[in-house]
N, C-alpha and C. Protein backbone atom coordinates (compact mmCIF):
# COMPACT_ATOMS: atom_id res chain seq x y z
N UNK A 1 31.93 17.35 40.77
CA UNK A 1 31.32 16.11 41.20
C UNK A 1 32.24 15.39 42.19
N UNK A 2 33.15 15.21 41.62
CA UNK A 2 34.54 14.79 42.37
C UNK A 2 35.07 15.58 44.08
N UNK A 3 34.95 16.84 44.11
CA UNK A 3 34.68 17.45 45.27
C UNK A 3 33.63 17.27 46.18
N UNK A 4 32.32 17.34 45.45
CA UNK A 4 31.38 16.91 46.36
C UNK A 4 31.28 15.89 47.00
N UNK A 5 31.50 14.70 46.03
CA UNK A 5 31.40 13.32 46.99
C UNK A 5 32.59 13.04 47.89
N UNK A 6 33.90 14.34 48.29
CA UNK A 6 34.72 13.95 48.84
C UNK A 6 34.34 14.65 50.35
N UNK A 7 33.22 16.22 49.96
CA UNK A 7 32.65 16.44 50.88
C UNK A 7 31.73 15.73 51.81
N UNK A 8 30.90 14.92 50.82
CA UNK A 8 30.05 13.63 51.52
C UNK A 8 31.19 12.73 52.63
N UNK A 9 31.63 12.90 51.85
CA UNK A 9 33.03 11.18 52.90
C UNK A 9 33.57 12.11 54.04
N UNK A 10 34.05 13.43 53.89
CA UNK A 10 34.34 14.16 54.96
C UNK A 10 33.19 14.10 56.24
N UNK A 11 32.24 14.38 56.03
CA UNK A 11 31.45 15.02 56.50
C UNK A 11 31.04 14.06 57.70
N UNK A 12 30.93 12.31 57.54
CA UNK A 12 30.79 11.41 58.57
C UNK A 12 31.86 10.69 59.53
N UNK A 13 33.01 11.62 58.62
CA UNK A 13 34.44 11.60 59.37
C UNK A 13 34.18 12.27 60.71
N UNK A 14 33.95 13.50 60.34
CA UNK A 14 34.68 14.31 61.04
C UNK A 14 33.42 14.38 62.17
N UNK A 15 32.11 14.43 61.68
CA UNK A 15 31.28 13.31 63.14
C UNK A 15 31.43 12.36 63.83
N UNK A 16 32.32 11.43 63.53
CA UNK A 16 32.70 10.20 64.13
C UNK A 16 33.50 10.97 64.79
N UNK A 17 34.96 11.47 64.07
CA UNK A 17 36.04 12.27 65.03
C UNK A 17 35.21 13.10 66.60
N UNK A 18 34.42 14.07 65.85
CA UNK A 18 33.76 14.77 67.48
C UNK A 18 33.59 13.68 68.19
N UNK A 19 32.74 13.25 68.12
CA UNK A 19 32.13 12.15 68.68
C UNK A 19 32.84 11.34 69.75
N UNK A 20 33.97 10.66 68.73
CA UNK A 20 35.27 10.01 69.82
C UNK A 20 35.91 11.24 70.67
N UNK A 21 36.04 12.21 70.59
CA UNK A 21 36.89 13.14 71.48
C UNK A 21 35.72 13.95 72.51
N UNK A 22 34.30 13.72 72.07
CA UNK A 22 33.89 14.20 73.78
C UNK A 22 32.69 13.41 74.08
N UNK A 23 32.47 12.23 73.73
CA UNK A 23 31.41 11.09 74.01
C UNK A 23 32.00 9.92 74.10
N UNK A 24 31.92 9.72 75.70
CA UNK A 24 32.14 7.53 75.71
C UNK A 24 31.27 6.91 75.49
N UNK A 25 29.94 7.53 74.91
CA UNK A 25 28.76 6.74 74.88
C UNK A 25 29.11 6.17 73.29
N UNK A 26 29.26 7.37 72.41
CA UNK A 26 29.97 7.04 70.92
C UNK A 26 31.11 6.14 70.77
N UNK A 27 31.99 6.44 72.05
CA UNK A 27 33.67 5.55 71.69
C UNK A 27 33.05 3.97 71.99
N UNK A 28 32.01 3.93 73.40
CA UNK A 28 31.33 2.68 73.29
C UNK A 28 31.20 1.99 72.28
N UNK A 29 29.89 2.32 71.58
CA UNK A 29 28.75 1.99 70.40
C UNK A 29 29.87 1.71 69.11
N UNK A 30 30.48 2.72 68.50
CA UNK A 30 31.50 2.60 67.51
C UNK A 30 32.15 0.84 67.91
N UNK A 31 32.54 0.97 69.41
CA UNK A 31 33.57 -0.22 69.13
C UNK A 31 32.92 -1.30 69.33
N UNK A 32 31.87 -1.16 69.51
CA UNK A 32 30.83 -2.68 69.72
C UNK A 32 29.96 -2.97 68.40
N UNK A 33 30.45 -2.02 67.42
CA UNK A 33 29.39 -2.25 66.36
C UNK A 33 30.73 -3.11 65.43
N UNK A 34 31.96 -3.08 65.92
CA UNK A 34 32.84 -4.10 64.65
C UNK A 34 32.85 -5.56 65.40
N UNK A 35 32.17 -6.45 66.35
CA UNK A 35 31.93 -7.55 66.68
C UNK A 35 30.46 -7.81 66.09
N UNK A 36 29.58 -6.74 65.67
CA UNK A 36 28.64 -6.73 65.44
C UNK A 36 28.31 -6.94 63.63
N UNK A 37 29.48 -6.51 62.93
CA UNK A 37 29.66 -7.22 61.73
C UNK A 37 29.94 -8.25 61.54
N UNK A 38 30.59 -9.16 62.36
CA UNK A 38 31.32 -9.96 62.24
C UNK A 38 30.35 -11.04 62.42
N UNK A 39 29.03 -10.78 63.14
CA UNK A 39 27.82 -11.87 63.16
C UNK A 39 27.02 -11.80 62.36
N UNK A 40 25.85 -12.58 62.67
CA UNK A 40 24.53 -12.78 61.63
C UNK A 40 24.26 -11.42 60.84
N UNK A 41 23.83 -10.28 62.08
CA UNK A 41 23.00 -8.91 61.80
C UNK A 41 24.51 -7.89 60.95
N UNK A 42 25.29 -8.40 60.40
CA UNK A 42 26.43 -7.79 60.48
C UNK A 42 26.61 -8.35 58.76
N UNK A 43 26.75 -9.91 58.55
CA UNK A 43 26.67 -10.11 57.12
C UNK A 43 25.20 -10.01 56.14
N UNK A 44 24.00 -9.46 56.76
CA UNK A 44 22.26 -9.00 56.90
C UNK A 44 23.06 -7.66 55.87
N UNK A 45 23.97 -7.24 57.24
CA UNK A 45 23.82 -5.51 56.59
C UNK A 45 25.24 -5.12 55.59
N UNK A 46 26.10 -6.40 55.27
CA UNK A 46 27.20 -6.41 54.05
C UNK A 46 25.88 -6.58 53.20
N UNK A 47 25.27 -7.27 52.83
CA UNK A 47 24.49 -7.90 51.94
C UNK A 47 23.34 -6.91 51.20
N UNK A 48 22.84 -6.31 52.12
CA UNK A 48 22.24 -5.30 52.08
C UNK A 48 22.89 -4.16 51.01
N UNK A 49 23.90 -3.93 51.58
CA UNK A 49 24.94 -3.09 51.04
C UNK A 49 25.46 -3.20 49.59
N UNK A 50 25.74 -4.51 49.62
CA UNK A 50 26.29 -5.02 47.65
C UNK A 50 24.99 -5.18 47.21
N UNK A 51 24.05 -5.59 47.71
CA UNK A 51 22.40 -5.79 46.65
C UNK A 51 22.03 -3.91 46.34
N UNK A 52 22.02 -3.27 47.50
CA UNK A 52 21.62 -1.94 46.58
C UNK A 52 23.14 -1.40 45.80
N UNK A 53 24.49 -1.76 45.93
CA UNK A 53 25.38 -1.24 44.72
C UNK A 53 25.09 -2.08 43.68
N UNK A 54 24.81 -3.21 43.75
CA UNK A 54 24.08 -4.18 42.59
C UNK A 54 22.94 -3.10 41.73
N UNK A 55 21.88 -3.03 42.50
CA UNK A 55 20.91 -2.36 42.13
C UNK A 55 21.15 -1.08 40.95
N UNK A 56 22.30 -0.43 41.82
CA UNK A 56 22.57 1.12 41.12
C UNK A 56 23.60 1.18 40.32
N UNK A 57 23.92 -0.38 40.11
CA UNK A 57 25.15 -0.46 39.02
C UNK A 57 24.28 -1.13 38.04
N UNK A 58 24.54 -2.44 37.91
CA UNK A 58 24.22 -3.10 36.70
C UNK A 58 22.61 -3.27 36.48
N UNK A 59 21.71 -3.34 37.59
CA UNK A 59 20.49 -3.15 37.18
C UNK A 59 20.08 -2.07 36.83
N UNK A 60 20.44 -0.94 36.76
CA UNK A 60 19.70 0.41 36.51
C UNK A 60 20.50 0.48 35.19
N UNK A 61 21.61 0.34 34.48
CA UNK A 61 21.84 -0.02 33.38
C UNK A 61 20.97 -0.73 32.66
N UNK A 62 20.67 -2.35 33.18
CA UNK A 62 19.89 -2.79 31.91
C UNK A 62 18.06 -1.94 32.38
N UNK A 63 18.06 -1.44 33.08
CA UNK A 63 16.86 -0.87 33.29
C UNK A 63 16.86 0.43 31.76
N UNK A 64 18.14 0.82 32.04
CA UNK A 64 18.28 2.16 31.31
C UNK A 64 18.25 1.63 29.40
N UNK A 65 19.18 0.11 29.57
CA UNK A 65 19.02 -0.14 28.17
C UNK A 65 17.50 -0.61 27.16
N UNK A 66 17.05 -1.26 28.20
CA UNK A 66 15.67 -1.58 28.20
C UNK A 66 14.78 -0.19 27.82
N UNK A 67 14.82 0.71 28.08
CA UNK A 67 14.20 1.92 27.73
C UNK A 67 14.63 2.32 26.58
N UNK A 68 16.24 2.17 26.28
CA UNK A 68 16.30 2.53 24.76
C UNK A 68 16.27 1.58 23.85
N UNK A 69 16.33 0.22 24.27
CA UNK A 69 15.72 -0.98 23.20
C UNK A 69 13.94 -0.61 23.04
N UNK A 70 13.20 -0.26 23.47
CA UNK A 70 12.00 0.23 23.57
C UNK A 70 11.74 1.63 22.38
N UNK A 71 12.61 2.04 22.87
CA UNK A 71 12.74 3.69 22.06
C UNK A 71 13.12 3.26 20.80
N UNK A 72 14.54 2.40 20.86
CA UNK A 72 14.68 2.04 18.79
C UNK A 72 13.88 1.26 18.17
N UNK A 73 12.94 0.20 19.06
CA UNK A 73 12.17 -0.42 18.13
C UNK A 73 10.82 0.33 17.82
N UNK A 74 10.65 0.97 18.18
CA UNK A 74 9.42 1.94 17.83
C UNK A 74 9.94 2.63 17.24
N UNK A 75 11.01 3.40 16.48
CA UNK A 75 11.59 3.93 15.71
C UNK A 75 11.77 3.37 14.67
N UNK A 76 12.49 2.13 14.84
CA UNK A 76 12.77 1.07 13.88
C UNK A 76 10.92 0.99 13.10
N UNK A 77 10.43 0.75 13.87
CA UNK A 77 8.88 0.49 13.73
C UNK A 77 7.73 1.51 12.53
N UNK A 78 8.24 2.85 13.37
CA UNK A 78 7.54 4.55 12.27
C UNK A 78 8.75 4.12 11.35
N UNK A 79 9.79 3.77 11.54
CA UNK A 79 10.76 4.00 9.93
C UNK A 79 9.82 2.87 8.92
N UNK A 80 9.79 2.28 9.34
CA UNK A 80 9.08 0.63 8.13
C UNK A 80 8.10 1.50 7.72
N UNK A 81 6.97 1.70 8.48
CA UNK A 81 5.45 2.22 8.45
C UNK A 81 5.76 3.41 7.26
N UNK A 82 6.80 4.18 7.32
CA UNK A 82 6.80 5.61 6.46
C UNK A 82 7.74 4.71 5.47
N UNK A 83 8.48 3.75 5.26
CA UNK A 83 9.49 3.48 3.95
C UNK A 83 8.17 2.23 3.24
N UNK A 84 7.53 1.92 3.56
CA UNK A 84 6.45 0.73 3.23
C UNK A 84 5.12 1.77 2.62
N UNK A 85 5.34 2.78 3.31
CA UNK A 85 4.27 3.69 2.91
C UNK A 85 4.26 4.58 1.59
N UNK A 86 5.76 5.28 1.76
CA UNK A 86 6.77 5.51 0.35
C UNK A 86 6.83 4.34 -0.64
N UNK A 87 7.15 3.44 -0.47
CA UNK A 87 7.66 2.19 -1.47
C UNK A 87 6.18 2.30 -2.24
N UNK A 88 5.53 1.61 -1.21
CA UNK A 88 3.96 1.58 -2.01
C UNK A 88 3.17 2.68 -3.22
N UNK A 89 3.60 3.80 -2.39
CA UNK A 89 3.39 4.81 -3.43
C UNK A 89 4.16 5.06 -4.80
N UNK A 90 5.45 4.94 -4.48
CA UNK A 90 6.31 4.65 -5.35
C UNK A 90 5.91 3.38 -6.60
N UNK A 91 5.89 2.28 -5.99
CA UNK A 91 5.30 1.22 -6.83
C UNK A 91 3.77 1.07 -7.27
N UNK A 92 3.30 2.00 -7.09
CA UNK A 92 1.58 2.07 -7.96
C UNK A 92 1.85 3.02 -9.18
N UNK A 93 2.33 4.00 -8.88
CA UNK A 93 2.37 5.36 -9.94
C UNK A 93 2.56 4.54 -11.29
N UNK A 94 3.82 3.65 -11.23
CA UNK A 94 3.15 2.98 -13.25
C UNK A 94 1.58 2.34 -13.75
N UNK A 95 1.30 1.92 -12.08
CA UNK A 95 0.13 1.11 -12.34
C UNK A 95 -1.14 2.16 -12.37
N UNK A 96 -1.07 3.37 -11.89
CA UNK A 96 -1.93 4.42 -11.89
C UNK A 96 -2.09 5.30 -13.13
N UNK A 97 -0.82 5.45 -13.60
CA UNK A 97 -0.16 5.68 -15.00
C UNK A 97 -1.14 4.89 -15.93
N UNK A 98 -1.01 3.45 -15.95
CA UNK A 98 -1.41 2.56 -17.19
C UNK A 98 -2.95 2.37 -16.75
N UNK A 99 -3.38 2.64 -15.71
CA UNK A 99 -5.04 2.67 -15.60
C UNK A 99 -5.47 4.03 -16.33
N UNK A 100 -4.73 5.11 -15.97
CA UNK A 100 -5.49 6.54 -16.63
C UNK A 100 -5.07 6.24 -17.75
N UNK A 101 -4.05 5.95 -18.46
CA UNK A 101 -3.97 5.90 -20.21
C UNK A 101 -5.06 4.65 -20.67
N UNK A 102 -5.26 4.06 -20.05
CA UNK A 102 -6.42 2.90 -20.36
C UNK A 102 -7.72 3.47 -20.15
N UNK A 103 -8.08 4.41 -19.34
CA UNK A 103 -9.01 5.32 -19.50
C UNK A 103 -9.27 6.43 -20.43
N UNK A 104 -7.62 6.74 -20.41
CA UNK A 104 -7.87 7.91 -21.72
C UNK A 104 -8.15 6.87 -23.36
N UNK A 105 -7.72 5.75 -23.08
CA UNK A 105 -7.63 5.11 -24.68
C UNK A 105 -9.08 4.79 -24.09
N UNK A 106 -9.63 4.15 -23.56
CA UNK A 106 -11.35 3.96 -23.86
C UNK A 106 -11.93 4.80 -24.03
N UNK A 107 -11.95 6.21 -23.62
CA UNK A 107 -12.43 7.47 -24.02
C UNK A 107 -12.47 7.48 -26.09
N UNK A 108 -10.85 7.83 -26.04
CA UNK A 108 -10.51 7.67 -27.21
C UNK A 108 -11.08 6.56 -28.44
N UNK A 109 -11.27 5.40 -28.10
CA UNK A 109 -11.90 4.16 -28.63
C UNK A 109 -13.52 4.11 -29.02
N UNK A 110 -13.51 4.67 -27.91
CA UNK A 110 -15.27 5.08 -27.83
C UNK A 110 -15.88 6.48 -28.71
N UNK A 111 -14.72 7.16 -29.30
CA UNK A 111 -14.71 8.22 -29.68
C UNK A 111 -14.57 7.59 -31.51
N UNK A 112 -13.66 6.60 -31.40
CA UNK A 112 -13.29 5.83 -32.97
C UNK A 112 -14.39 5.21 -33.26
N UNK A 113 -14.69 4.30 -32.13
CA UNK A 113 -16.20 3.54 -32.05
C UNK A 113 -17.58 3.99 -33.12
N UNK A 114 -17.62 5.88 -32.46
CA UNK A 114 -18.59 6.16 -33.13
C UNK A 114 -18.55 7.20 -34.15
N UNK A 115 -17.04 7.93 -34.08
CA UNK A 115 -16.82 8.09 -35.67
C UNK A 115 -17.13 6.88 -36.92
N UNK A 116 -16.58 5.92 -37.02
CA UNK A 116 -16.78 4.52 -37.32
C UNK A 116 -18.27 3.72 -37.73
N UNK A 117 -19.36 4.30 -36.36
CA UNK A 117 -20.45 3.93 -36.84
C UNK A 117 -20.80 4.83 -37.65
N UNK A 118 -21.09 5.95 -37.50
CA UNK A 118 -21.19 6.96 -38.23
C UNK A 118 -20.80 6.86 -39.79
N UNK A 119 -19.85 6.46 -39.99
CA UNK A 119 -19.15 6.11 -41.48
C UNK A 119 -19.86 5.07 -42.08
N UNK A 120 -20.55 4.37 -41.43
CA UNK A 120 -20.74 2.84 -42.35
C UNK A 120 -22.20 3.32 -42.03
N UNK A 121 -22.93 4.29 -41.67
CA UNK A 121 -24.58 4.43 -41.75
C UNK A 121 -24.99 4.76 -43.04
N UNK A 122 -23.78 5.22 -44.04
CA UNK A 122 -24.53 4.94 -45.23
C UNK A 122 -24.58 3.12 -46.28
N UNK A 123 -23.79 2.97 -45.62
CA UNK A 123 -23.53 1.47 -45.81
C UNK A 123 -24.59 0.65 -45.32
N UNK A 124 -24.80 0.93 -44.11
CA UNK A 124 -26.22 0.42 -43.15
C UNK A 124 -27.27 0.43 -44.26
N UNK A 125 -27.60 1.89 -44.52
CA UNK A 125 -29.00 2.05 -45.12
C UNK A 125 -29.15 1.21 -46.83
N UNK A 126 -27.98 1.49 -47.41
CA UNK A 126 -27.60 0.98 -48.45
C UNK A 126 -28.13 -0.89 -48.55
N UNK A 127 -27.53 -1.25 -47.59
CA UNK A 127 -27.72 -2.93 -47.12
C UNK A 127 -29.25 -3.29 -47.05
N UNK A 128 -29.78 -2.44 -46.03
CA UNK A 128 -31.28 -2.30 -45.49
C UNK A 128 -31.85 -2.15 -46.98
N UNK A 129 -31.30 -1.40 -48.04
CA UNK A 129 -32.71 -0.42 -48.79
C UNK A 129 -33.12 -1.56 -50.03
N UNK A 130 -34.45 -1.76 -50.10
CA UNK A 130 -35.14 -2.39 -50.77
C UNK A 130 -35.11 -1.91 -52.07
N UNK A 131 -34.09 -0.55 -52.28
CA UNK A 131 -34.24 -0.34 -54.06
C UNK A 131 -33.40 -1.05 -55.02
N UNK A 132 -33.93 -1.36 -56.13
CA UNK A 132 -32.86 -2.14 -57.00
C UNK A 132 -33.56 -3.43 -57.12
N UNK A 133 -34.70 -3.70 -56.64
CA UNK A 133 -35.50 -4.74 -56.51
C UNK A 133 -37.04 -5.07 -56.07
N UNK A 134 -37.72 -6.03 -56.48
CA UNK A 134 -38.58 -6.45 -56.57
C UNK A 134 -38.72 -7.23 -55.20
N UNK A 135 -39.31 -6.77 -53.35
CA UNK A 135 -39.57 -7.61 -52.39
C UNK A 135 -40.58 -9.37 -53.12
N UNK A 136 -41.72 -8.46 -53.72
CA UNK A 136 -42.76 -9.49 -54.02
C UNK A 136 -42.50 -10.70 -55.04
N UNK A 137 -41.51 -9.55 -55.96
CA UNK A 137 -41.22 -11.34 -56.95
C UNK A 137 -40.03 -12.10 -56.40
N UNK A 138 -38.90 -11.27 -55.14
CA UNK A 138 -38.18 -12.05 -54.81
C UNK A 138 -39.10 -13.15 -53.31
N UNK A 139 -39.53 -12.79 -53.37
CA UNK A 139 -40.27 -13.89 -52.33
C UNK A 139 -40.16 -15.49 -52.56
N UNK A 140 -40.01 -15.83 -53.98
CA UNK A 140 -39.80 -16.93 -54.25
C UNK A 140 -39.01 -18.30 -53.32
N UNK A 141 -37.70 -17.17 -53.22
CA UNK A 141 -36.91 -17.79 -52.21
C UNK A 141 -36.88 -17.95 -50.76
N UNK A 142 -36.86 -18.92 -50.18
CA UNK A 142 -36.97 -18.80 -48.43
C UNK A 142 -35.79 -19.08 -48.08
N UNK A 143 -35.12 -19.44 -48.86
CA UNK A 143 -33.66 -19.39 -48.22
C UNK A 143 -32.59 -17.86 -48.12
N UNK A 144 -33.52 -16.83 -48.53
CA UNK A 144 -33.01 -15.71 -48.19
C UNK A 144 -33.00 -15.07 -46.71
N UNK A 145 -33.86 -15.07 -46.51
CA UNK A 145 -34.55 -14.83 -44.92
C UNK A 145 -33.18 -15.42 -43.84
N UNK A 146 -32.42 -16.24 -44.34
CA UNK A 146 -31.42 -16.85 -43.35
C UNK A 146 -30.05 -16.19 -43.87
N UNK A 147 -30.16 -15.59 -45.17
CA UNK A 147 -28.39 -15.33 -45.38
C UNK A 147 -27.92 -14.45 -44.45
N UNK A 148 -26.49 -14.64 -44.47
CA UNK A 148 -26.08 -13.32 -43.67
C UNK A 148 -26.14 -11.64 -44.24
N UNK A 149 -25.35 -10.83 -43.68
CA UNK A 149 -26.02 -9.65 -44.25
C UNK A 149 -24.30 -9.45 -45.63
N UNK A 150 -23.78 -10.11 -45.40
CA UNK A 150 -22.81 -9.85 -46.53
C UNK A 150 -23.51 -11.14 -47.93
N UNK A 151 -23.92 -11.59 -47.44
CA UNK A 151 -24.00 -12.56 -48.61
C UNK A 151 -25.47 -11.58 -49.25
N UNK A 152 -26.63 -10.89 -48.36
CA UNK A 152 -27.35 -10.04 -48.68
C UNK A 152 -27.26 -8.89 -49.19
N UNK A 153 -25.95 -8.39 -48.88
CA UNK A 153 -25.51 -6.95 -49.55
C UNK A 153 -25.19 -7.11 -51.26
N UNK A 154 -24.43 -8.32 -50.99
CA UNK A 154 -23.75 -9.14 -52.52
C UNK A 154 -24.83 -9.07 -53.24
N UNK A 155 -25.99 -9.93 -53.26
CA UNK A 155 -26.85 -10.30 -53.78
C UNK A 155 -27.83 -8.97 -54.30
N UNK A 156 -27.75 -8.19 -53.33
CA UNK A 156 -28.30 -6.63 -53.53
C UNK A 156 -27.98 -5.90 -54.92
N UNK A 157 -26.48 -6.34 -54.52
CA UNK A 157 -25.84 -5.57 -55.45
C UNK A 157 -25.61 -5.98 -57.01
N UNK A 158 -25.37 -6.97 -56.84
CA UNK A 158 -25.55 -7.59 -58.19
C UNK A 158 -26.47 -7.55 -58.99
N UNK A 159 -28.07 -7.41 -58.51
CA UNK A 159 -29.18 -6.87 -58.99
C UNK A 159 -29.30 -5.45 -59.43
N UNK A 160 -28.73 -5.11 -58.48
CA UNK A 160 -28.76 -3.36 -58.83
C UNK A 160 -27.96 -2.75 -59.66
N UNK A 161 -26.12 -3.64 -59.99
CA UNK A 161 -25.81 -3.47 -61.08
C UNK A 161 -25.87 -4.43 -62.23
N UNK A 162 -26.78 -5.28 -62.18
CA UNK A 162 -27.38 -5.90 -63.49
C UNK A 162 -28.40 -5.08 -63.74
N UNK A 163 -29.29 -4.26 -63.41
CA UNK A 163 -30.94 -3.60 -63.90
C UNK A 163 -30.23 -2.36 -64.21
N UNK A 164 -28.69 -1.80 -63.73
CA UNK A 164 -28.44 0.16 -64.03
C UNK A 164 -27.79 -0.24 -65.31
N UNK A 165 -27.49 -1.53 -66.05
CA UNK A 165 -26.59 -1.91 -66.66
C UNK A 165 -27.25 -2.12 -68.18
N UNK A 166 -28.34 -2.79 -67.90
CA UNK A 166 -29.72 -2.86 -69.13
C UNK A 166 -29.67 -4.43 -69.60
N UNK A 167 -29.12 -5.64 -68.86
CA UNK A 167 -28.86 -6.31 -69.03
C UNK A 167 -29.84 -7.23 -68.46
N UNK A 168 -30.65 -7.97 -69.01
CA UNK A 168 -31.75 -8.69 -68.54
C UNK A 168 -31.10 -10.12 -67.51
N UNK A 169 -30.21 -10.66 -66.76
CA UNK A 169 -29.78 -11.72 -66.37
C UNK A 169 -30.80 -12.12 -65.55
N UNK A 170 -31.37 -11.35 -64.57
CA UNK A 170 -32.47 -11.49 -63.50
C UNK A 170 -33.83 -11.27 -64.00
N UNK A 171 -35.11 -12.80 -63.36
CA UNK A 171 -35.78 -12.26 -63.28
C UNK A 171 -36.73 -11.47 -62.99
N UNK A 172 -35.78 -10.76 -61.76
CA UNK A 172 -36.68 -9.33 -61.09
C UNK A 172 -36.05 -8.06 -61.84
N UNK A 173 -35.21 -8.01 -62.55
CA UNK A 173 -34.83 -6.76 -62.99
C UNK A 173 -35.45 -6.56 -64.15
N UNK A 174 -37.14 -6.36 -64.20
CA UNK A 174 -37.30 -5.71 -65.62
C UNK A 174 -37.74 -4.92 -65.60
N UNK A 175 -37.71 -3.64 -65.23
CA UNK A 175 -37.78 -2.34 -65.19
C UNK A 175 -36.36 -1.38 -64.96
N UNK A 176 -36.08 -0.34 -65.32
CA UNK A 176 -35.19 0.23 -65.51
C UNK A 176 -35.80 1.17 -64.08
N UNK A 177 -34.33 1.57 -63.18
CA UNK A 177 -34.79 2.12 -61.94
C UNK A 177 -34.06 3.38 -62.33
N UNK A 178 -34.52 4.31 -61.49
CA UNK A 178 -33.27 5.50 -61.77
C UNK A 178 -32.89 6.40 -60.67
């Protein structure tokens, strides 16, 4: 690199040199062009001169940094997008976790649910069943029609083991049931 640009600097030397040794038109022009700096068209073309080393020094630098402030923030930018994207995933998995076990336990629940009903359908029918008693002579009462079904089961039952018992307390139990 260092050679070449010494070839460049040679190279308008040694044209000037010809030049002065077999042209007075050149030895002219050459020596009329250093009064010619020294005026208006002369500090035009210094000026000229430091604005494009300006140019190819410090502006094409921040030109050049400007391209890689561009380049890291869009980097900077896919890094967030993929660590925000990770994080997120990262931070659901317990919550994805405790939705499927909350799915598997309602499965499961729903499964107790109707083992459960299942168990008390003889209890159901038991509650429901009109044996052990008299509908027509218990009619008496209208305040039955409103009890709940435990205070109805009670009442069931107490009839049914006062009449298996032979014990007259009620008077709907006078027949022996079997």
């Amino acid at each position: 690199a260092q050679r070449q640009q010494q070839q460049h600097s040679l190279l308008p030397a040694g044209v000037t040199a010809l030049g002065w040794a077999t042209s007075p038109h050149i030895r002219c022009a050459s020596l009329l062009v250093v009064p010619k700096f020294l005026g208006k068209e002369g500090r035009v073309f210094v000026l000229s001169f430091v604005l494009a080393a300006i140019y190819n020094g410090p502006v094409a630098n921040v030109w050049h940094n400007l391209d890689e402030v561009i380049r890291a923030v869009g980097c900077v930018t896919e890094l967030q997008v993929n660590h925000s994207r990770h994080l997120w995933r990262v931070s659901t998995v317990p919550l994805r976790m405790v939705m499927e076990d909350m799915v598997r336990g309602g499965q499961k629940l729903d499964a107790e649910t109707q083992n459960i009903s299942r168990a008390f359908v003889e209890l159901k029918e038991e509650v429901a069943s009109e044996e052990g008693y008299d509908l027509k002579q218990g009619e008496h009462t209208d305040s039955q029609a409103g009890l709940s079904t435990q205070k109805l089961y009670e009442m069931k039952t107490k009839l049914r083991c006062t009449c298996e018992w032979g014990t007259e307390l009620s008077p709907l139990c006078q027949t022996p049931w079997t």
